[in-house]
PDB file of N, CA and C in Angstrom:
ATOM      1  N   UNK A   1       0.811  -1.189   0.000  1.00  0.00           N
ATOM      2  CA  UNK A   1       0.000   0.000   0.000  1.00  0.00           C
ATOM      3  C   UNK A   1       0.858   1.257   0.000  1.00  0.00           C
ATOM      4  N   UNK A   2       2.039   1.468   0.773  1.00  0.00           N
ATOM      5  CA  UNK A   2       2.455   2.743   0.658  1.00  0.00           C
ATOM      6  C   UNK A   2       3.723   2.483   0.120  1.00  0.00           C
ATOM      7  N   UNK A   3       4.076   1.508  -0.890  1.00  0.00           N
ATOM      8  CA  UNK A   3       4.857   1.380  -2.007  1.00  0.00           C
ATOM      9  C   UNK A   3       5.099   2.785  -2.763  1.00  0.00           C
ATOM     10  N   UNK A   4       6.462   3.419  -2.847  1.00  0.00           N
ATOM     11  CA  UNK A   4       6.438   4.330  -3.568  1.00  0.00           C
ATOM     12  C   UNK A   4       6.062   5.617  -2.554  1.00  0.00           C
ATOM     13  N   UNK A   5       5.404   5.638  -1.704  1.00  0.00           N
ATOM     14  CA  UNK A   5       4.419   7.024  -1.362  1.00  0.00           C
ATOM     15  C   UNK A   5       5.542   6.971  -0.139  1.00  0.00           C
ATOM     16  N   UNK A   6       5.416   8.234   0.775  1.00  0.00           N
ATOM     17  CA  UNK A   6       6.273   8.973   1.776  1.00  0.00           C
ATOM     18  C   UNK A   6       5.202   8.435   2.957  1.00  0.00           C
ATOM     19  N   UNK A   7       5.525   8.087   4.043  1.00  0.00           N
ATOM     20  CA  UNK A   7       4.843   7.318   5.407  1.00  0.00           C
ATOM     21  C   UNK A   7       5.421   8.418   6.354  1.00  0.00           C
ATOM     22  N   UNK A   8       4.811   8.623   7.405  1.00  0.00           N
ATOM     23  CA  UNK A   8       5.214   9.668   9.013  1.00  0.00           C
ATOM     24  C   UNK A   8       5.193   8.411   9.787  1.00  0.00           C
ATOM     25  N   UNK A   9       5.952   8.614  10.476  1.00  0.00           N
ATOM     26  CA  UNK A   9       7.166   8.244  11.615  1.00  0.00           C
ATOM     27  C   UNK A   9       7.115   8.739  12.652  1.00  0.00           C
ATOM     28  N   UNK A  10       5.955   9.055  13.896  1.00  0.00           N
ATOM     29  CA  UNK A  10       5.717   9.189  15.459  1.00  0.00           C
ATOM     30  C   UNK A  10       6.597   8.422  16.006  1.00  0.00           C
ATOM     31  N   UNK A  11       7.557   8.844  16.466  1.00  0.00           N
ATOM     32  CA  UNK A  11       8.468   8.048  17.714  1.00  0.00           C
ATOM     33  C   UNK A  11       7.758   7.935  19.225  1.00  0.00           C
ATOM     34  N   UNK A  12       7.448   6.531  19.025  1.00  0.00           N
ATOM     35  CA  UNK A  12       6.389   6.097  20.493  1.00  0.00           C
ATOM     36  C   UNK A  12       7.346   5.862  22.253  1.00  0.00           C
ATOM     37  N   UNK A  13       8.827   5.361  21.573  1.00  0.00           N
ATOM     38  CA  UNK A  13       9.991   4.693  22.169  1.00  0.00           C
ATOM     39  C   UNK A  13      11.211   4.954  22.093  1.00  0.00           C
ATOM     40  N   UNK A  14      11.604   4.561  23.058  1.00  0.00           N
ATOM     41  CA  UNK A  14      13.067   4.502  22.474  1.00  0.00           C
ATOM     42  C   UNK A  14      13.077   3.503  20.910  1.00  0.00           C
ATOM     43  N   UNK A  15      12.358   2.240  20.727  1.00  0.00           N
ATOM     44  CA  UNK A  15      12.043   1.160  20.023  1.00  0.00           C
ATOM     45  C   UNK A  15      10.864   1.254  19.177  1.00  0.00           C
ATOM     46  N   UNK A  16      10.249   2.168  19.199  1.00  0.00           N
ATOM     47  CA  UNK A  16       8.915   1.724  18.555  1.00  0.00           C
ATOM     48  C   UNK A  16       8.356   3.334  18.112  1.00  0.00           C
ATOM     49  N   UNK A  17       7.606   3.233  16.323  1.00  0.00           N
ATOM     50  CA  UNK A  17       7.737   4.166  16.098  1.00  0.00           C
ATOM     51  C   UNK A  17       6.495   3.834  15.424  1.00  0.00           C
ATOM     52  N   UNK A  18       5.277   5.028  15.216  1.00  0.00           N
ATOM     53  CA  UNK A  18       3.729   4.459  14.687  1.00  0.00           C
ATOM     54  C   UNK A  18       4.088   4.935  13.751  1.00  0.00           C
ATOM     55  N   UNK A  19       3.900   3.956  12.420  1.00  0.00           N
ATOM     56  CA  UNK A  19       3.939   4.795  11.027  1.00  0.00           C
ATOM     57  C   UNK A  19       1.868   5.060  10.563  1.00  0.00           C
ATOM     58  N   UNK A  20       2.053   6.485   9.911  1.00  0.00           N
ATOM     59  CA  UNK A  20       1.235   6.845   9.614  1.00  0.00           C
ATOM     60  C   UNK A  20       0.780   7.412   8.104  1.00  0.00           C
ATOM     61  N   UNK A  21       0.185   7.118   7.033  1.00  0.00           N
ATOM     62  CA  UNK A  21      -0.429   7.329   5.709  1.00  0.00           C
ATOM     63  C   UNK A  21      -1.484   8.315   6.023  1.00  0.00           C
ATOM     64  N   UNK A  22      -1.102   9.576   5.836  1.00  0.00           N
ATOM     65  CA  UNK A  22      -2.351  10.469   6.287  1.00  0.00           C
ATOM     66  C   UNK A  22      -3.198  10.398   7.321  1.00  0.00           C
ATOM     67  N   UNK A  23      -5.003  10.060   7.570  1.00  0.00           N
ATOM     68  CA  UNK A  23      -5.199   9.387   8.487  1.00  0.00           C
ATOM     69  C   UNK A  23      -5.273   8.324   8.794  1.00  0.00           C
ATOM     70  N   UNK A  24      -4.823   7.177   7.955  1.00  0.00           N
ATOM     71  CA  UNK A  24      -4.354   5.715   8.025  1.00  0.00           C
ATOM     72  C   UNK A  24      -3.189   5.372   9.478  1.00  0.00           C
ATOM     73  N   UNK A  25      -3.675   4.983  10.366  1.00  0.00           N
ATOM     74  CA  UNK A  25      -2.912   3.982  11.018  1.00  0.00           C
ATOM     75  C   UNK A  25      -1.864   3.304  11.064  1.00  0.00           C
ATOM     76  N   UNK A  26      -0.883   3.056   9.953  1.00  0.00           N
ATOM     77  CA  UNK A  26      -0.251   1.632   9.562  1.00  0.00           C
ATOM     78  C   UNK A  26       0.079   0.777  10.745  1.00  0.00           C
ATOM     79  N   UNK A  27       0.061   1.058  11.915  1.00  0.00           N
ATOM     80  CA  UNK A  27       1.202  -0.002  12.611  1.00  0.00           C
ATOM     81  C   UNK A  27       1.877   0.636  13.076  1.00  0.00           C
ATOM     82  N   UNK A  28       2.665  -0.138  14.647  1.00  0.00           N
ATOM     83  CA  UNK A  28       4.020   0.089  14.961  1.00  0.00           C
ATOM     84  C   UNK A  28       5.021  -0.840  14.114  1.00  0.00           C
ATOM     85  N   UNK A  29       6.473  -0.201  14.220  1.00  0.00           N
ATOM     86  CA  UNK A  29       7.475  -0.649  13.402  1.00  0.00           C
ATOM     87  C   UNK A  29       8.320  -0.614  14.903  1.00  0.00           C
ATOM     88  N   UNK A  30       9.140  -1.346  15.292  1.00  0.00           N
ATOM     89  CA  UNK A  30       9.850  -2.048  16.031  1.00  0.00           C
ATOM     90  C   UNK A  30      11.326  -1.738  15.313  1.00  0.00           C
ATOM     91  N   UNK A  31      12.163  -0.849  15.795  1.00  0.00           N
ATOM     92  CA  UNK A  31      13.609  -0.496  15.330  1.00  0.00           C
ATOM     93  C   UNK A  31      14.784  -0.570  16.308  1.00  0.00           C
ATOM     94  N   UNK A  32      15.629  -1.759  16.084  1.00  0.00           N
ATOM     95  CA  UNK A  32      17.114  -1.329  16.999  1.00  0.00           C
ATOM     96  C   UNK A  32      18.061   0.286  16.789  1.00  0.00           C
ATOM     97  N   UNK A  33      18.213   0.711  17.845  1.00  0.00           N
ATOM     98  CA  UNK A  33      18.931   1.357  17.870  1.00  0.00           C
ATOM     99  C   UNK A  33      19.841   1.331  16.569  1.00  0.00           C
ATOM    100  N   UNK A  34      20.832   2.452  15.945  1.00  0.00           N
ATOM    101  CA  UNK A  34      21.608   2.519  15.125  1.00  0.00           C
ATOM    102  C   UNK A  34      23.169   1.303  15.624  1.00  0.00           C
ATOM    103  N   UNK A  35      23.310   1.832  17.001  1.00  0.00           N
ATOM    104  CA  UNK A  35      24.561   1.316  17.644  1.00  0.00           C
ATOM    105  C   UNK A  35      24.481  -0.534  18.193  1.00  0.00           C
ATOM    106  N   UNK A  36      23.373  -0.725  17.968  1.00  0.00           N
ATOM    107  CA  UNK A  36      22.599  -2.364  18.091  1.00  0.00           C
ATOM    108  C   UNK A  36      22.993  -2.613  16.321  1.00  0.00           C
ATOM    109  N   UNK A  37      22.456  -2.333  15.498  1.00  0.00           N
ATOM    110  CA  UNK A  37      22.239  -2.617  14.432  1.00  0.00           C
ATOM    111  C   UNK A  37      23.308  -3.281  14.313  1.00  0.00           C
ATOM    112  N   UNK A  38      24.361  -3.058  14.068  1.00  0.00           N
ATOM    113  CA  UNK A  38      25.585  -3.530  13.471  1.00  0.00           C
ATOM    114  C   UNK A  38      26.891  -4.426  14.942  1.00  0.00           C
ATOM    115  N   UNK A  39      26.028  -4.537  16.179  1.00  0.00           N
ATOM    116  CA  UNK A  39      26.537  -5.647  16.555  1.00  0.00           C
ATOM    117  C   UNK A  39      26.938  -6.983  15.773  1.00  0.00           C
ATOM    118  N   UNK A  40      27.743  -7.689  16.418  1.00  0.00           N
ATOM    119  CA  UNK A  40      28.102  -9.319  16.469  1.00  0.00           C
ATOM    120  C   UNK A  40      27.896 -10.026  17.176  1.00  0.00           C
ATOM    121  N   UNK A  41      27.463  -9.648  18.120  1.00  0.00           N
ATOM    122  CA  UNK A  41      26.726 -10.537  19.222  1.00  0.00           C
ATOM    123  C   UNK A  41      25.557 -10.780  19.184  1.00  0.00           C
ATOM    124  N   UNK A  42      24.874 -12.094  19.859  1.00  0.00           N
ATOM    125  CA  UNK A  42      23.557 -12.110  19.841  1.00  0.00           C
ATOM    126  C   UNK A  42      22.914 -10.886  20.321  1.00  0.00           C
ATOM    127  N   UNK A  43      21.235 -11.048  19.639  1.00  0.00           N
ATOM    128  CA  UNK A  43      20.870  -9.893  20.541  1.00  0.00           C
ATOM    129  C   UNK A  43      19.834 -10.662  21.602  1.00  0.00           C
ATOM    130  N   UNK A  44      19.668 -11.386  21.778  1.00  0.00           N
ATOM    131  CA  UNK A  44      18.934 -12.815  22.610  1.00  0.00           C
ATOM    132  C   UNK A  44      20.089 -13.757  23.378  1.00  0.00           C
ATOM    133  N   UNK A  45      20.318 -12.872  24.447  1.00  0.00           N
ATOM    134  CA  UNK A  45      20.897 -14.420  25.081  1.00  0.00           C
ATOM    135  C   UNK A  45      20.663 -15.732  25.059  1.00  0.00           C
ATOM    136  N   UNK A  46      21.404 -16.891  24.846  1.00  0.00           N
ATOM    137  CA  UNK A  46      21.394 -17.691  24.652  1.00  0.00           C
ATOM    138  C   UNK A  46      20.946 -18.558  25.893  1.00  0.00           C
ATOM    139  N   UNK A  47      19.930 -19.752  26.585  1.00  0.00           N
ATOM    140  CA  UNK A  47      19.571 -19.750  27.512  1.00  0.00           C
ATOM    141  C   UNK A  47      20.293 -21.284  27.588  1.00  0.00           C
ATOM    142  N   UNK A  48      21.326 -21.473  28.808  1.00  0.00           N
ATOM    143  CA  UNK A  48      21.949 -22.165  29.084  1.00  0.00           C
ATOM    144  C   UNK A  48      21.902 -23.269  29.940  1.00  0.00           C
ATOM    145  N   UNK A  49      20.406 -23.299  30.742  1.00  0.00           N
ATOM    146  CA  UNK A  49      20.509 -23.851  31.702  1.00  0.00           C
ATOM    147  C   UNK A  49      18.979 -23.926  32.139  1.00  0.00           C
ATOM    148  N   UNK A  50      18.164 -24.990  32.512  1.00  0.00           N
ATOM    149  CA  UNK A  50      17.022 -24.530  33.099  1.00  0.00           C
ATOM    150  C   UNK A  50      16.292 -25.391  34.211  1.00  0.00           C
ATOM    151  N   UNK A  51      16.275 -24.164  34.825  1.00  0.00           N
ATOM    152  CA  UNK A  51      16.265 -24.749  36.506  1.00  0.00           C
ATOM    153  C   UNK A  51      14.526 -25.606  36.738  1.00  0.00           C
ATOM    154  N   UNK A  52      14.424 -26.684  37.349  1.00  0.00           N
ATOM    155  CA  UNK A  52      13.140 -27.288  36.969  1.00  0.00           C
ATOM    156  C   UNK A  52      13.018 -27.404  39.288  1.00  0.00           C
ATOM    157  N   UNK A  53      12.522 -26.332  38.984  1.00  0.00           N
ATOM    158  CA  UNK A  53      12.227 -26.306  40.799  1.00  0.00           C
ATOM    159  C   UNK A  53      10.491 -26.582  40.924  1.00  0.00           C
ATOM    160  N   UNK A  54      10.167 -27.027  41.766  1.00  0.00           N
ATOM    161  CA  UNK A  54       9.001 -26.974  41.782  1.00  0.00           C
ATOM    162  C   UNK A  54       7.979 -25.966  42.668  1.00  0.00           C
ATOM    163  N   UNK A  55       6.689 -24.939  41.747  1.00  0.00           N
ATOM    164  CA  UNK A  55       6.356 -23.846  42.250  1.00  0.00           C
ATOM    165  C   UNK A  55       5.435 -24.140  43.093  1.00  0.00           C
ATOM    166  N   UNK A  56       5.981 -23.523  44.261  1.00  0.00           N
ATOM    167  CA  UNK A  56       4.613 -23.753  45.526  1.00  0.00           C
ATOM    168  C   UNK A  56       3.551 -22.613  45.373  1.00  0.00           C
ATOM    169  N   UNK A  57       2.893 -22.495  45.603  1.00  0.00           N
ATOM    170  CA  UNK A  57       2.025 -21.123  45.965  1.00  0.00           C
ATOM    171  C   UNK A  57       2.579 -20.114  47.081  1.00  0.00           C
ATOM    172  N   UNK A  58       3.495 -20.620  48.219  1.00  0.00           N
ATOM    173  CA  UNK A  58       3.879 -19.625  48.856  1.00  0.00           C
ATOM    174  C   UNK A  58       5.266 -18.937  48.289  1.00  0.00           C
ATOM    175  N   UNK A  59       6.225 -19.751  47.398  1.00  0.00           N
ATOM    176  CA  UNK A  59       7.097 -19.545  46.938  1.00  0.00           C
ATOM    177  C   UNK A  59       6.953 -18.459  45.755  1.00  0.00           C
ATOM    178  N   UNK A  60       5.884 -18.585  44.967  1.00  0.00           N
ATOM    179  CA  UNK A  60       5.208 -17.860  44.097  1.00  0.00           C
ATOM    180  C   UNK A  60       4.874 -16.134  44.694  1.00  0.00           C
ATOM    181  N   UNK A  61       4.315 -16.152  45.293  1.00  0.00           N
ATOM    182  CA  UNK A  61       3.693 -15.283  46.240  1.00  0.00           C
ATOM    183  C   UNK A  61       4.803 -14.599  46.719  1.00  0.00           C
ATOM    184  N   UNK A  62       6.074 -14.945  47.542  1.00  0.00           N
ATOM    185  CA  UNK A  62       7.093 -14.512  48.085  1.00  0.00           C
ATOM    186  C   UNK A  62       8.302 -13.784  46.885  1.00  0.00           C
ATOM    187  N   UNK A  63       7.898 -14.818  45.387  1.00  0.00           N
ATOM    188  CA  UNK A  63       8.455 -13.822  44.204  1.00  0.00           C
ATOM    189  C   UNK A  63       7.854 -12.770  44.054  1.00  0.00           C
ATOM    190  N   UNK A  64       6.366 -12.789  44.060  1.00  0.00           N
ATOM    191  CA  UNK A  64       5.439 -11.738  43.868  1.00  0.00           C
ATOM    192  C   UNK A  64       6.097 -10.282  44.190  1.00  0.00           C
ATOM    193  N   UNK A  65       6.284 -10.455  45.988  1.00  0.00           N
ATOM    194  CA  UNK A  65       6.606  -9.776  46.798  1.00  0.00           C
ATOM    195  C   UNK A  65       7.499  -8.956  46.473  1.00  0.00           C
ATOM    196  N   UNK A  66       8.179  -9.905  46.008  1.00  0.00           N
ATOM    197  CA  UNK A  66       9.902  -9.388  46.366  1.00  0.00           C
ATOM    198  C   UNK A  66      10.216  -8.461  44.608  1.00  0.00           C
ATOM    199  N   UNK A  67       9.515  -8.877  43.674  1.00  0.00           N
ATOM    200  CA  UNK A  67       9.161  -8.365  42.541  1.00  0.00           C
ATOM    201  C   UNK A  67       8.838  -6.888  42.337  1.00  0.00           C
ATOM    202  N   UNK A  68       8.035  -6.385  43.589  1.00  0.00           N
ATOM    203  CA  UNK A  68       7.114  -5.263  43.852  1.00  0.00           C
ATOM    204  C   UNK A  68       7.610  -4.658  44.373  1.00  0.00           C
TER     205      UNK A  68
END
């Protein structure tokens, strides 16, 4: 649809920017930083390990807590 045509660019984020077609909507667009872009590193840590504890309800609750 906006092939060819000029789109506006509301910066919502540091990350996230609403593109707009007049009064058309399009969407957010989701952008790394310039200084991300051209990393070599993942940008998703890699998950190494996973802990299989079992969740109590008070244990839950006490994350809650400690979360807040």
């Amino acid at each position: 649809m906006a092939a060819g045509h000029v789109i506006g660019l509301k910066q919502e984020s540091e990350l996230k920017w609403r593109a707009r077609f007049f009064d058309v909507d399009l969407g957010v667009i989701e952008c790394l930083p310039l200084t991300d872009a051209f990393w070599s590193g993942a940008v998703i840590e890699t998950v190494t390990a996973v802990h299989t504890e079992a969740a109590s309800p008070e244990t839950t609750r006490q994350r809650l807590a400690a979360s807040t």
